[in-house]
N, C-alpha and C. Protein backbone atom coordinates (compact mmCIF):
# COMPACT_ATOMS: atom_id res chain seq x y z
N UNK A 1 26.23 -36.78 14.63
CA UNK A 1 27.47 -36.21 14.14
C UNK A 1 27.92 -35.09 15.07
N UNK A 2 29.14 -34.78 14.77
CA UNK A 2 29.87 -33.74 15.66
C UNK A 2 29.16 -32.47 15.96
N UNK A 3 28.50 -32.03 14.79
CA UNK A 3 27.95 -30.94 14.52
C UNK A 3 26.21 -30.89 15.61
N UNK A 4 25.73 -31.85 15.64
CA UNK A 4 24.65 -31.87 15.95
C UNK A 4 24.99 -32.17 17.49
N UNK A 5 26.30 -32.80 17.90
CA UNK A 5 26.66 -32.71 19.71
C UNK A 5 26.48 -31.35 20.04
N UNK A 6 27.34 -30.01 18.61
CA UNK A 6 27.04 -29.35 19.62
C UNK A 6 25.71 -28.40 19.70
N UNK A 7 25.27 -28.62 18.75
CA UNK A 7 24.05 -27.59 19.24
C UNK A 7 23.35 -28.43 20.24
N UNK A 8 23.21 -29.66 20.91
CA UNK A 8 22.60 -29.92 22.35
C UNK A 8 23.25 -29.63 23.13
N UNK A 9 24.58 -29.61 22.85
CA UNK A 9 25.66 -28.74 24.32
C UNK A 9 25.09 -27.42 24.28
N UNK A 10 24.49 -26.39 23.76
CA UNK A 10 23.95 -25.53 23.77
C UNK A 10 23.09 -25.41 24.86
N UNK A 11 22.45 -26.81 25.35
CA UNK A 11 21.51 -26.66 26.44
C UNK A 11 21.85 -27.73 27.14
N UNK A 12 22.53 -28.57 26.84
CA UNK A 12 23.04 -29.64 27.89
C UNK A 12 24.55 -29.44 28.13
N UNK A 13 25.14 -28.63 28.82
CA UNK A 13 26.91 -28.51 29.15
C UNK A 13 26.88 -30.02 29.68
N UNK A 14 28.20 -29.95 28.63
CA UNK A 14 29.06 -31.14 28.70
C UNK A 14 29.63 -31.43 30.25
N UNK A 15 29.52 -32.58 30.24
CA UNK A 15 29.58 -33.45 31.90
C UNK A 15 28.52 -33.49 32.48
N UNK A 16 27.53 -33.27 31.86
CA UNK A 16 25.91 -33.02 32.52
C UNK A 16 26.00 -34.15 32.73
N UNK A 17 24.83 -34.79 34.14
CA UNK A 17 24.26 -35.90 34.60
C UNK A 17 22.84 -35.81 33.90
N UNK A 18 22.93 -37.05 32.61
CA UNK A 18 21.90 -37.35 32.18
C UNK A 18 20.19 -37.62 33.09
N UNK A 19 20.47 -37.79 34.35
CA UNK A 19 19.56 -38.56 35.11
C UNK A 19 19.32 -37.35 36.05
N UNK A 20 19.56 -35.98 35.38
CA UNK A 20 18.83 -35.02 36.18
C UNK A 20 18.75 -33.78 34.76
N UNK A 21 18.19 -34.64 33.87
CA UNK A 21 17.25 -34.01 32.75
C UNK A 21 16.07 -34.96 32.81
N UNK A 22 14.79 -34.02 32.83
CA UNK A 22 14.04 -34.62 32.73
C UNK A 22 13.27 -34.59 31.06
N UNK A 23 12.39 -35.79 31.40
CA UNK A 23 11.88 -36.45 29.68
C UNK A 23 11.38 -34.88 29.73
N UNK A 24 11.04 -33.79 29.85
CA UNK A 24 10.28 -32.64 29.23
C UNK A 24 11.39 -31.67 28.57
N UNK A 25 12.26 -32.01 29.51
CA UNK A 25 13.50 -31.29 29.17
C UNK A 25 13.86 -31.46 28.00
N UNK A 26 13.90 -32.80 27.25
CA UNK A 26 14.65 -33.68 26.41
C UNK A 26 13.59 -33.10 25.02
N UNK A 27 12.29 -33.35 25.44
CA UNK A 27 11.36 -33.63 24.47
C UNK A 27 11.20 -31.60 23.99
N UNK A 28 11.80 -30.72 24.72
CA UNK A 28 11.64 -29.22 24.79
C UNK A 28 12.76 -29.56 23.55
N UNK A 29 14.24 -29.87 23.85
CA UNK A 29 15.15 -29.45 22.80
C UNK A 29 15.24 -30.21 22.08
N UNK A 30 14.66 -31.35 21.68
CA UNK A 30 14.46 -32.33 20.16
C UNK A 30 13.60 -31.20 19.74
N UNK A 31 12.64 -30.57 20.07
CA UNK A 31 11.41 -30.05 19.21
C UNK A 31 12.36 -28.06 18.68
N UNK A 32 13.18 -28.18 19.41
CA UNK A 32 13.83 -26.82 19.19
C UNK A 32 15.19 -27.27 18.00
N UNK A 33 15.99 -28.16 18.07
CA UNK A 33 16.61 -28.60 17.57
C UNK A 33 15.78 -28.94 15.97
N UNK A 34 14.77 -29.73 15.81
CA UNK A 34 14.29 -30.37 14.67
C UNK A 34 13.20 -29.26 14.36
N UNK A 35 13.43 -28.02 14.74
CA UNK A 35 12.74 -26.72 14.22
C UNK A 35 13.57 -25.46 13.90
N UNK A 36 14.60 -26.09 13.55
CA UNK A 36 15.94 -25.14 13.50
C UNK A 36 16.49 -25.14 12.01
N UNK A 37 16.48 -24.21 11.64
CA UNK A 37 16.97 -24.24 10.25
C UNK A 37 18.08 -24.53 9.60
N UNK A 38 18.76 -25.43 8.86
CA UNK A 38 19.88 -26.12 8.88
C UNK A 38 20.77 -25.65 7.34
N UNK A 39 21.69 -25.35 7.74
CA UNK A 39 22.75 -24.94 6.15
C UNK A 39 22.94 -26.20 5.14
N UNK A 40 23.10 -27.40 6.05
CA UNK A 40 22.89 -28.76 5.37
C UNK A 40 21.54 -29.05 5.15
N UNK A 41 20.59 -28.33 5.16
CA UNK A 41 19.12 -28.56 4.37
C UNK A 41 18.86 -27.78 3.83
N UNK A 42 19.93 -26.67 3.25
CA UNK A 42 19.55 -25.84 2.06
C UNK A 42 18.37 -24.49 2.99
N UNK A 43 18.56 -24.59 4.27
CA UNK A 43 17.66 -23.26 5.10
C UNK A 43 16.65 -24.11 5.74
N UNK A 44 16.25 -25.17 5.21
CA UNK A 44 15.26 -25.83 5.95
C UNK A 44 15.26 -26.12 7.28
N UNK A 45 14.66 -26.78 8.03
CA UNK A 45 14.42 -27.35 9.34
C UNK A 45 14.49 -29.33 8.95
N UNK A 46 15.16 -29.77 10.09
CA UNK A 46 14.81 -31.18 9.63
C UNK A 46 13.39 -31.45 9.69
N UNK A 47 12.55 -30.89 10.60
CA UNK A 47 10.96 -30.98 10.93
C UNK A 47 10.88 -30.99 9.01
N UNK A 48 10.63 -29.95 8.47
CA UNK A 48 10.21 -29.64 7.34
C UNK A 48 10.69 -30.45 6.27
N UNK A 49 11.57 -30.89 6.30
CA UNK A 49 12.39 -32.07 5.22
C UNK A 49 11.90 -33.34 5.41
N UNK A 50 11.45 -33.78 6.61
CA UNK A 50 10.90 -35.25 7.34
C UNK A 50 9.40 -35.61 6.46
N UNK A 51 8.80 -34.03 6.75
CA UNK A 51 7.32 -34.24 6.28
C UNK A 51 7.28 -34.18 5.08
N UNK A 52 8.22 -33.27 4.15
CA UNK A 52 8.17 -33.30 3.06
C UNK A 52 8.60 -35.13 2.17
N UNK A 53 9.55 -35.26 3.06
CA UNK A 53 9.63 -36.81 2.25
C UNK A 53 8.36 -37.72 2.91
N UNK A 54 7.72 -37.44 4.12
CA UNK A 54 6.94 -38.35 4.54
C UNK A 54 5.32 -38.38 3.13
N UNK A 55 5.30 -36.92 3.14
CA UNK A 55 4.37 -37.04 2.10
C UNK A 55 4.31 -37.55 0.76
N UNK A 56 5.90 -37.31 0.11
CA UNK A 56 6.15 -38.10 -1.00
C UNK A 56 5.84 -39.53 -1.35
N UNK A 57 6.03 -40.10 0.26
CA UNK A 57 5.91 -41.46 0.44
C UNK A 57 4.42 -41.77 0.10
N UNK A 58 3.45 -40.87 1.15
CA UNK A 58 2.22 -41.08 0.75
C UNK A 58 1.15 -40.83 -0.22
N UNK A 59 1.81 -40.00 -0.99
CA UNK A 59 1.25 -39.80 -2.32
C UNK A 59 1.58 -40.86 -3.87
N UNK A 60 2.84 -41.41 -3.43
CA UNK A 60 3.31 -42.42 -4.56
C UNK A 60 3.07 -43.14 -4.49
């Protein structure tokens, strides 16, 4: 969604050449991004919402 383009424009400016980010680069701001606390998760992090349903799964 729109919202989530821009917080990676935050670290990727727009017109960037994909093919001079490297996979550490990528794998640095998924883990900063999905540790970020979100107004659409009620303050949470998606990290923290993922595991929380992952465990639901494994307990039912």
């Amino acid at each position: 969604n729109e919202h989530t383009n821009g917080l990676i424009r935050q670290y990727i400016p727009k017109k960037s050449e994909f093919d001079n980010i490297s996979k550490e680069q990528i794998v640095t701001i998924a883990h900063k991004l999905n540790h970020r606390p979100r107004k659409s998760l009620n303050h949470k992090t998606p990290f923290e919402v993922f595991m929380h349903s992952f465990h639901q799964i494994l307990v039912a």
